[in-house]
C-alpha atoms as a PDB file:
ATOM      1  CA  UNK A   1       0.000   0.000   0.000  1.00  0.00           C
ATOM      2  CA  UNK A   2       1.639   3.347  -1.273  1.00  0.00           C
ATOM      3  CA  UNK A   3       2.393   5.559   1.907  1.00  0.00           C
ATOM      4  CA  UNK A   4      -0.103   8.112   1.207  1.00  0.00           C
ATOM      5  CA  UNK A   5      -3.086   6.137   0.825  1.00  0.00           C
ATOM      6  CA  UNK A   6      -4.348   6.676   4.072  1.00  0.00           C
ATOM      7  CA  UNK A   7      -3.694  10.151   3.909  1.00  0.00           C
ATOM      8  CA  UNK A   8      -6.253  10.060   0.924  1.00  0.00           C
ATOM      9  CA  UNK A   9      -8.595   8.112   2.446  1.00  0.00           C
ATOM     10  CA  UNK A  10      -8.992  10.487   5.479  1.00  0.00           C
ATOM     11  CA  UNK A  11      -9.102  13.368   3.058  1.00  0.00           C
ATOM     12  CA  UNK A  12     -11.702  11.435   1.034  1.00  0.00           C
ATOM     13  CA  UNK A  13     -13.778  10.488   3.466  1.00  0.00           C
ATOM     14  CA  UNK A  14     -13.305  12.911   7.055  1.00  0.00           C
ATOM     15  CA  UNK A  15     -11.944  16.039   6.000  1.00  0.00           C
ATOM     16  CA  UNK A  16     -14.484  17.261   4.090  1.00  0.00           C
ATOM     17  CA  UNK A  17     -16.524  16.611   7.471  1.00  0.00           C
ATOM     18  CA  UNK A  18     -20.089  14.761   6.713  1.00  0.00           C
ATOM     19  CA  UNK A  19     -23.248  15.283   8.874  1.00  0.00           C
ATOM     20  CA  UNK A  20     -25.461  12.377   9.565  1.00  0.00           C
ATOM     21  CA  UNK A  21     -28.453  12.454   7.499  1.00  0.00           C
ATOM     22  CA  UNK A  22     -32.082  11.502   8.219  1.00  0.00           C
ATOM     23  CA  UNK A  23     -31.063   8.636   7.102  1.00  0.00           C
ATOM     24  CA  UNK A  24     -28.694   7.389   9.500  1.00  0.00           C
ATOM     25  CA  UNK A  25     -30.819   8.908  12.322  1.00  0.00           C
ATOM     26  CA  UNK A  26     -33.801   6.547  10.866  1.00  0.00           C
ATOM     27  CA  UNK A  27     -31.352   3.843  10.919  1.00  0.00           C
ATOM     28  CA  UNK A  28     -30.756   4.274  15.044  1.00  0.00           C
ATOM     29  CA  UNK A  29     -34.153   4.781  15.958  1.00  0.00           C
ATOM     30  CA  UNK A  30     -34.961   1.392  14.610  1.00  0.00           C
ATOM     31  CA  UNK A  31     -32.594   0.924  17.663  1.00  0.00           C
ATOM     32  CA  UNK A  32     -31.406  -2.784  16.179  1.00  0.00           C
ATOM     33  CA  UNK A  33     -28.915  -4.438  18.348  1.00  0.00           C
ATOM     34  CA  UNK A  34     -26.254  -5.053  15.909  1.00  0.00           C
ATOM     35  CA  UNK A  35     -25.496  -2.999  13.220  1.00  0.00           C
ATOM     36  CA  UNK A  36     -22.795  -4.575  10.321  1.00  0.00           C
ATOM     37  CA  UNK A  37     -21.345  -1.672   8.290  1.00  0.00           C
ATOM     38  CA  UNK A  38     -19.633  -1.732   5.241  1.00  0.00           C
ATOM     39  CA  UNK A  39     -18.914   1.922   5.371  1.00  0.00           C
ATOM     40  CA  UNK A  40     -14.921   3.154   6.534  1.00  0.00           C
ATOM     41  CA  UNK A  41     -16.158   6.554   7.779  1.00  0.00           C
ATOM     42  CA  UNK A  42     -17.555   7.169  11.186  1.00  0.00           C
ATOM     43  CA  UNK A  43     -20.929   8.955  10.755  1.00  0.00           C
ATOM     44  CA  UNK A  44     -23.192   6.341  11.853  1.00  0.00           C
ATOM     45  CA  UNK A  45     -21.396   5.825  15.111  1.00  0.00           C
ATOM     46  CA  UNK A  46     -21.233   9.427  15.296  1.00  0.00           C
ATOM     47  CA  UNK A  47     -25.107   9.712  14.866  1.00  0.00           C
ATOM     48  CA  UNK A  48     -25.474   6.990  17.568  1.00  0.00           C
ATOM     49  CA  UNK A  49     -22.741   9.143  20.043  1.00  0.00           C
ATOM     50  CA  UNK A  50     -24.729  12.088  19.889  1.00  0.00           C
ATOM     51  CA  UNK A  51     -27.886  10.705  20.354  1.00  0.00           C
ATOM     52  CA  UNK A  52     -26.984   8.091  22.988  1.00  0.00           C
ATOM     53  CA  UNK A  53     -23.626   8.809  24.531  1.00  0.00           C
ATOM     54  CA  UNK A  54     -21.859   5.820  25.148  1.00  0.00           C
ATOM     55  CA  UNK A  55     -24.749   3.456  24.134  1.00  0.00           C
ATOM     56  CA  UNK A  56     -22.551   1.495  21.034  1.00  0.00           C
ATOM     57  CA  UNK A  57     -19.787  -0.614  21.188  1.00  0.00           C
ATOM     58  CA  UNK A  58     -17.766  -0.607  17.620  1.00  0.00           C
ATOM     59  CA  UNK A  59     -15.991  -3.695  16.814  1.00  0.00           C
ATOM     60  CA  UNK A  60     -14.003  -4.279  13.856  1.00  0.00           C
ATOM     61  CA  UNK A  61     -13.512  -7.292  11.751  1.00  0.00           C
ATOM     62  CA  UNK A  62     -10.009  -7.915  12.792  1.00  0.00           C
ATOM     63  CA  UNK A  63     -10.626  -7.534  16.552  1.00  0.00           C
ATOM     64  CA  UNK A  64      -9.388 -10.590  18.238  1.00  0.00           C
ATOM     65  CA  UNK A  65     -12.769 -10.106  21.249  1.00  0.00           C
ATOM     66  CA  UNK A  66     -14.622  -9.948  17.722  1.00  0.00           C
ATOM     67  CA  UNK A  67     -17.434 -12.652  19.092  1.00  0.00           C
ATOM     68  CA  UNK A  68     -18.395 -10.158  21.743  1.00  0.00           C
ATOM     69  CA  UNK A  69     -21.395  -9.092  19.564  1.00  0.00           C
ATOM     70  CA  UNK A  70     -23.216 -12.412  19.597  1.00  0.00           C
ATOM     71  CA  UNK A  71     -22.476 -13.525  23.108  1.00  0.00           C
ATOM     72  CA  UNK A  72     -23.016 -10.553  25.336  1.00  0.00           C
ATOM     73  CA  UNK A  73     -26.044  -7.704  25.873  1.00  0.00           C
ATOM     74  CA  UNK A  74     -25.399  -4.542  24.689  1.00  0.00           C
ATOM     75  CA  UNK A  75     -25.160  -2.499  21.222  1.00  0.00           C
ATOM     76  CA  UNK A  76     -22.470  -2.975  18.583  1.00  0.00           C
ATOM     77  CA  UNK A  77     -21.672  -1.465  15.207  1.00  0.00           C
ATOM     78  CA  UNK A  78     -19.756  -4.010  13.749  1.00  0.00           C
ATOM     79  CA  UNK A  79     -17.168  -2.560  10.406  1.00  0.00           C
ATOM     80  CA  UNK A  80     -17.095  -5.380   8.309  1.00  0.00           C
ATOM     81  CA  UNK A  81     -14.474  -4.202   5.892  1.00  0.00           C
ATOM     82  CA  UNK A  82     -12.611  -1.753   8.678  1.00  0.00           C
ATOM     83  CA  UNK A  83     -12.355   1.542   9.245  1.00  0.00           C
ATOM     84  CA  UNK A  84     -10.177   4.273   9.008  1.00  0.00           C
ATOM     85  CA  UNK A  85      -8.625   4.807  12.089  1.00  0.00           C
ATOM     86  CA  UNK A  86      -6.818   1.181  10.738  1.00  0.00           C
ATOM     87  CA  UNK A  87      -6.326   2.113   6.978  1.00  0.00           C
ATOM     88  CA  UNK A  88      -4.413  -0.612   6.524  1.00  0.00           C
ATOM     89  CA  UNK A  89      -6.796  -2.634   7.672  1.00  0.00           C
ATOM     90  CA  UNK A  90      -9.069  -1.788   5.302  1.00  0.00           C
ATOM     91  CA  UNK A  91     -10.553  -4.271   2.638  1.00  0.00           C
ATOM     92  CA  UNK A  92     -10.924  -3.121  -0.681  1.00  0.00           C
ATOM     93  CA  UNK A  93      -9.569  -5.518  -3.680  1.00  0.00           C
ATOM     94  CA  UNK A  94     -10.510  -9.176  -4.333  1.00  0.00           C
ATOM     95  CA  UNK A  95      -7.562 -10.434  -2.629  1.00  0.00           C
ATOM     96  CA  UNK A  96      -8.056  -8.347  -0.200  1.00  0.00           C
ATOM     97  CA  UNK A  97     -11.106 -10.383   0.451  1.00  0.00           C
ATOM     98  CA  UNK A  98      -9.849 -13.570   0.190  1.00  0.00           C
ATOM     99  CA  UNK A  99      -7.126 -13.029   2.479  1.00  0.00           C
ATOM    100  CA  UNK A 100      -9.742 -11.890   5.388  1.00  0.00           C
ATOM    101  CA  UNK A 101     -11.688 -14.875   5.219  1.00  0.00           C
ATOM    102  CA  UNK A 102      -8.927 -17.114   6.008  1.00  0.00           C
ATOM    103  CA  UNK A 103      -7.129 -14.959   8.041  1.00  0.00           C
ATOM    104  CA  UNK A 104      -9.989 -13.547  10.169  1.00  0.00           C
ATOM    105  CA  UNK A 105     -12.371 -16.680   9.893  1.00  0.00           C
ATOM    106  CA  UNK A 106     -13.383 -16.403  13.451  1.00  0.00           C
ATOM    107  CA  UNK A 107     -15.560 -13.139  12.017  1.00  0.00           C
ATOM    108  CA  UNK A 108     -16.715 -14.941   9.430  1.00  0.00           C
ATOM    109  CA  UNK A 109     -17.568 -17.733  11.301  1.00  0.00           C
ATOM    110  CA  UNK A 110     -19.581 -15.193  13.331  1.00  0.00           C
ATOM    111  CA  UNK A 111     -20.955 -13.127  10.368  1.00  0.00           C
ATOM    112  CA  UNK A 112     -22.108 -16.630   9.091  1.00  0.00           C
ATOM    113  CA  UNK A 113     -24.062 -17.201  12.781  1.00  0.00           C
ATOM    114  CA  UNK A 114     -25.309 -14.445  12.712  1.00  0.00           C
ATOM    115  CA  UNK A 115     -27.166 -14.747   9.122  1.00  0.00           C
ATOM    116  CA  UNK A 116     -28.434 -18.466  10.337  1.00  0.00           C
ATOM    117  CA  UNK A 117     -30.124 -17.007  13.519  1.00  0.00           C
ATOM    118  CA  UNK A 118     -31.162 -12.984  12.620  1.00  0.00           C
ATOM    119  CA  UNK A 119     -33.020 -11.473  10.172  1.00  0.00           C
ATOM    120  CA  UNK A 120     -31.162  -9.120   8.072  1.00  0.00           C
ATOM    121  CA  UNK A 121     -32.406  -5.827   6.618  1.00  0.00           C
ATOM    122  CA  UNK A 122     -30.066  -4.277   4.536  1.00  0.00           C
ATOM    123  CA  UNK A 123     -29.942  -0.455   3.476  1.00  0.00           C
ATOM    124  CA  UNK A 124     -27.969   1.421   1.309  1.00  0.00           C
ATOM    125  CA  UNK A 125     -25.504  -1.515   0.175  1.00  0.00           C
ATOM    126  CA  UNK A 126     -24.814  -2.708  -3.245  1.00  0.00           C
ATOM    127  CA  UNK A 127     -25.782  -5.460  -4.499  1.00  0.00           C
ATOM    128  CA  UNK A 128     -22.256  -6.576  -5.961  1.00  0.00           C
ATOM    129  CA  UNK A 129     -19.928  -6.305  -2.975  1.00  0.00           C
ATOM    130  CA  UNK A 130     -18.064 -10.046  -3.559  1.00  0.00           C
ATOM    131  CA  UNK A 131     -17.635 -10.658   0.165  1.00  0.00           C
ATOM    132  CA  UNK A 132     -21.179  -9.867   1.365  1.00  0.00           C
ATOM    133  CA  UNK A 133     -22.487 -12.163  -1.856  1.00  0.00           C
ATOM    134  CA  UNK A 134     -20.344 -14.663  -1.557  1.00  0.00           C
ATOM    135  CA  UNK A 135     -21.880 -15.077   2.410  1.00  0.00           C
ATOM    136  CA  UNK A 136     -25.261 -14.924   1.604  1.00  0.00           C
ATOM    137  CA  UNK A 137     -24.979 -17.198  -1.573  1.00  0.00           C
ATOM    138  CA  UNK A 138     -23.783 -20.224   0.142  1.00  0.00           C
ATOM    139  CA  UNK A 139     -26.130 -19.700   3.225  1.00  0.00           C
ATOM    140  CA  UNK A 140     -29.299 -19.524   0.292  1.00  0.00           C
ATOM    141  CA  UNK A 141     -27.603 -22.623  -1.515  1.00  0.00           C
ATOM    142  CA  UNK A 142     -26.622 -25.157   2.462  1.00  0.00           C
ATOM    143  CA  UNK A 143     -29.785 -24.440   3.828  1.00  0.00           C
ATOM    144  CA  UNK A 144     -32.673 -24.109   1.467  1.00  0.00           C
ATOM    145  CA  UNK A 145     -35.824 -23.213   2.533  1.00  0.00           C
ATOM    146  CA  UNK A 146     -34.335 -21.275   5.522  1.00  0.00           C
ATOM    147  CA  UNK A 147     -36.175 -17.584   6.575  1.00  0.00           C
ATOM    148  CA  UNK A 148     -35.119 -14.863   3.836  1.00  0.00           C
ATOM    149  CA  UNK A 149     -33.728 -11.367   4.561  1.00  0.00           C
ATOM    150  CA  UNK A 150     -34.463  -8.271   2.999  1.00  0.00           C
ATOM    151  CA  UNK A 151     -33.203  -5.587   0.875  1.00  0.00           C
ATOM    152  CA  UNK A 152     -34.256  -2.162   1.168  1.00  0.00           C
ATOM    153  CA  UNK A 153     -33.673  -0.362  -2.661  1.00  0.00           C
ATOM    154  CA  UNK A 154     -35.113   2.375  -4.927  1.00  0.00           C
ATOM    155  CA  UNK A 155     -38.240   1.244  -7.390  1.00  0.00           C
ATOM    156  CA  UNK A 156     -36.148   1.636 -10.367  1.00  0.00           C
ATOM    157  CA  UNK A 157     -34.197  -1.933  -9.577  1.00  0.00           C
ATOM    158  CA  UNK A 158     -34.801  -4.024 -12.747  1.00  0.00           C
ATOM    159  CA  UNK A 159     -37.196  -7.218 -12.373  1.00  0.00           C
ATOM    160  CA  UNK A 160     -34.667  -9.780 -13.562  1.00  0.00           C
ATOM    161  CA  UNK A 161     -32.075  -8.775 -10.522  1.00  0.00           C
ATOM    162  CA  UNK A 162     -35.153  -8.891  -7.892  1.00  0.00           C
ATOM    163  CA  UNK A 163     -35.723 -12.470  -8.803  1.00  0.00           C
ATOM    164  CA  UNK A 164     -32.009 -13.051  -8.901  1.00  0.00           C
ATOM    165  CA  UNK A 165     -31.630 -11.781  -5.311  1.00  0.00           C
ATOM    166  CA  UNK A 166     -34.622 -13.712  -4.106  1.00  0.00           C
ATOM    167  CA  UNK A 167     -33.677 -16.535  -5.579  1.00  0.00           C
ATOM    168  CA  UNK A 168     -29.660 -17.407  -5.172  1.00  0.00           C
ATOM    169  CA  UNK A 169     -29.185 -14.945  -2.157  1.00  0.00           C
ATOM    170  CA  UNK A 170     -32.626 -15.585  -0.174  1.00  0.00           C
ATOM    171  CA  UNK A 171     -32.752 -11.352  -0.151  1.00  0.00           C
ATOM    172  CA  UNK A 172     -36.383 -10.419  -0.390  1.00  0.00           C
ATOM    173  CA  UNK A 173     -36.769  -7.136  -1.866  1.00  0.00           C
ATOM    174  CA  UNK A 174     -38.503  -4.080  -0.480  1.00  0.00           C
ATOM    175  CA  UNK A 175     -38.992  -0.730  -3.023  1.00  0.00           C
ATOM    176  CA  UNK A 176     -39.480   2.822  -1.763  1.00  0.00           C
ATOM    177  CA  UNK A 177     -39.687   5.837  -3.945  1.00  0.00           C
ATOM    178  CA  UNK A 178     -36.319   7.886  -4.059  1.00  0.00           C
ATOM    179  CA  UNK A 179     -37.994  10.807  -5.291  1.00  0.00           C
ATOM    180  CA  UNK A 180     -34.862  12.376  -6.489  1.00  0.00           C
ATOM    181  CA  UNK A 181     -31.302  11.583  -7.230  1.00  0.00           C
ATOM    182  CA  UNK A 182     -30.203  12.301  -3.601  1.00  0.00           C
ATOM    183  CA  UNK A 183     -32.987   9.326  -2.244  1.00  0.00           C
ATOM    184  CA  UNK A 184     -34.577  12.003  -0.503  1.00  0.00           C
ATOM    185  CA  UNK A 185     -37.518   9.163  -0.231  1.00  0.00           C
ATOM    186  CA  UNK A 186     -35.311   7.060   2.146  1.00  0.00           C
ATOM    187  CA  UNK A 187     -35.858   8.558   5.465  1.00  0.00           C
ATOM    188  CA  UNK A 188     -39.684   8.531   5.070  1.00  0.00           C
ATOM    189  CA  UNK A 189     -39.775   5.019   3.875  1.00  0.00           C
ATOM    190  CA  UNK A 190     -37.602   4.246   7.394  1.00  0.00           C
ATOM    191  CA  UNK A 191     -39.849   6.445   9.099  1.00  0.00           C
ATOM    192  CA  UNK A 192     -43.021   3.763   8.285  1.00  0.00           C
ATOM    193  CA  UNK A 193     -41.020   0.966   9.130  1.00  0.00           C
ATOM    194  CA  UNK A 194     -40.174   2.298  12.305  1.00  0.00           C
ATOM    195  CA  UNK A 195     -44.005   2.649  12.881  1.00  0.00           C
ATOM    196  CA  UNK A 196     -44.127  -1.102  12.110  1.00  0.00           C
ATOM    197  CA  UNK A 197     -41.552  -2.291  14.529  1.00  0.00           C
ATOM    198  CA  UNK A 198     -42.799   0.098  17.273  1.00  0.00           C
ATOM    199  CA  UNK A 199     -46.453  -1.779  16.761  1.00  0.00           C
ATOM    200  CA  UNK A 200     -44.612  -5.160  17.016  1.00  0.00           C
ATOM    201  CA  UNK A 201     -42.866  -4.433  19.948  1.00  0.00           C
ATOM    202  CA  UNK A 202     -45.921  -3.434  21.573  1.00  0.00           C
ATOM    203  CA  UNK A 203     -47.666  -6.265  20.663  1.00  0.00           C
ATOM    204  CA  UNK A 204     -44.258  -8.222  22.041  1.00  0.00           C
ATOM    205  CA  UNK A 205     -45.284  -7.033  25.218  1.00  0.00           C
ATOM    206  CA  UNK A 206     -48.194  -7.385  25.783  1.00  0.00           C
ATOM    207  CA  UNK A 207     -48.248 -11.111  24.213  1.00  0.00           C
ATOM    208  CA  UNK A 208     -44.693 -11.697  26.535  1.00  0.00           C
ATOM    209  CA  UNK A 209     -44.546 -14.372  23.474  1.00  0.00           C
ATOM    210  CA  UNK A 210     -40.646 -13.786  23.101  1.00  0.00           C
END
């Protein structure tokens, strides 16, 4: 890695000094107990911070107490492909892929538990990351039949790729109107989920049908 690559990273991605959007502050609300990012910046923990001081613990892949986030209570943002305060760290390439996955299989190992016993909803993540695919297409292939997640994307995905999600990654797909080029839809379409898992909670306790 040339010298200055994390020098351009942090001028890339921190210098010019992002907000959090409605978007990310959707995203908390939904208050889920594990968060996986693929991001390298720092906004969404930043949104959590400010909301709920000292409420998330961030984990990376590479961290050696990486289990933590399936075996004890709390919150975690988990950076699946690092961050940068460890630039070099960070997974980009295909190699760079490869390389994780046998050197940090006790996160994958995790990451793989996880998908077998959660529900994922995904937001704002391509489609063609090779790491996240690869996961989810030999969960869909060992154990047919098992509970789908879900994808969160604008209306204008084409028809062929929803029934290719669906179909080798077990991805359900969920539509909302962007409204513009800046998804200015997105928050609003969180907003009425939210609604929905508030209800369900509710309903969770009054049922006590964990």
């Amino acid at each position: 890695m040339d010298e200055t690559w994390a020098e351009y990273l942090r001028e890339v991605f921190l210098t010019p000094g992002f907000i959090p959007s409605d978007a990310h502050k959707a995203i908390l609300q939904l208050d889920s107990r594990i968060i996986f990012t693929l991001n390298f910046d720092d906004i969404y923990e930043r949104t959590a911070n400010e909301a709920q001081p000292g409420s998330h613990i961030v984990k990376s892949y590479h961290d050696s107490d990486i289990p933590e986030f399936l075996r004890k209570d709390g919150r975690f943002i988990v950076k699946v492909h690092g961050s940068l305060n460890t630039p070099t760290k960070m997974i980009f390439t295909q190699e760079e892929y490869a390389r994780s996955r046998t050197k940090n299989a006790a996160f994958y190992s995790c990451f793989e538990a996880s998908l077998l016993t959660h529900s994922f909803f995904f937001v704002g993540v391509g489609y063609n990351d090779p790491d996240l695919s690869l996961l989810l297409e030999n969960q869909s292939f060992l154990f047919d039949g098992g509970q789908p997640h879900y994808y969160l994307t604008s209306s204008d995905i084409n028809a062929d790729l929803i029934k290719s999600l669906r179909k080798n990654r077990n991805l359900k797909t969920i539509k909302y109107d962007k409204i513009d080029s800046q998804y200015s839809g997105l928050p609003a379409c969180l907003s009425d989920l939210l609604e929905l898992v508030e209800n369900a909670r509710r309903k969770l306790l009054e049922t006590t049908n964990w």
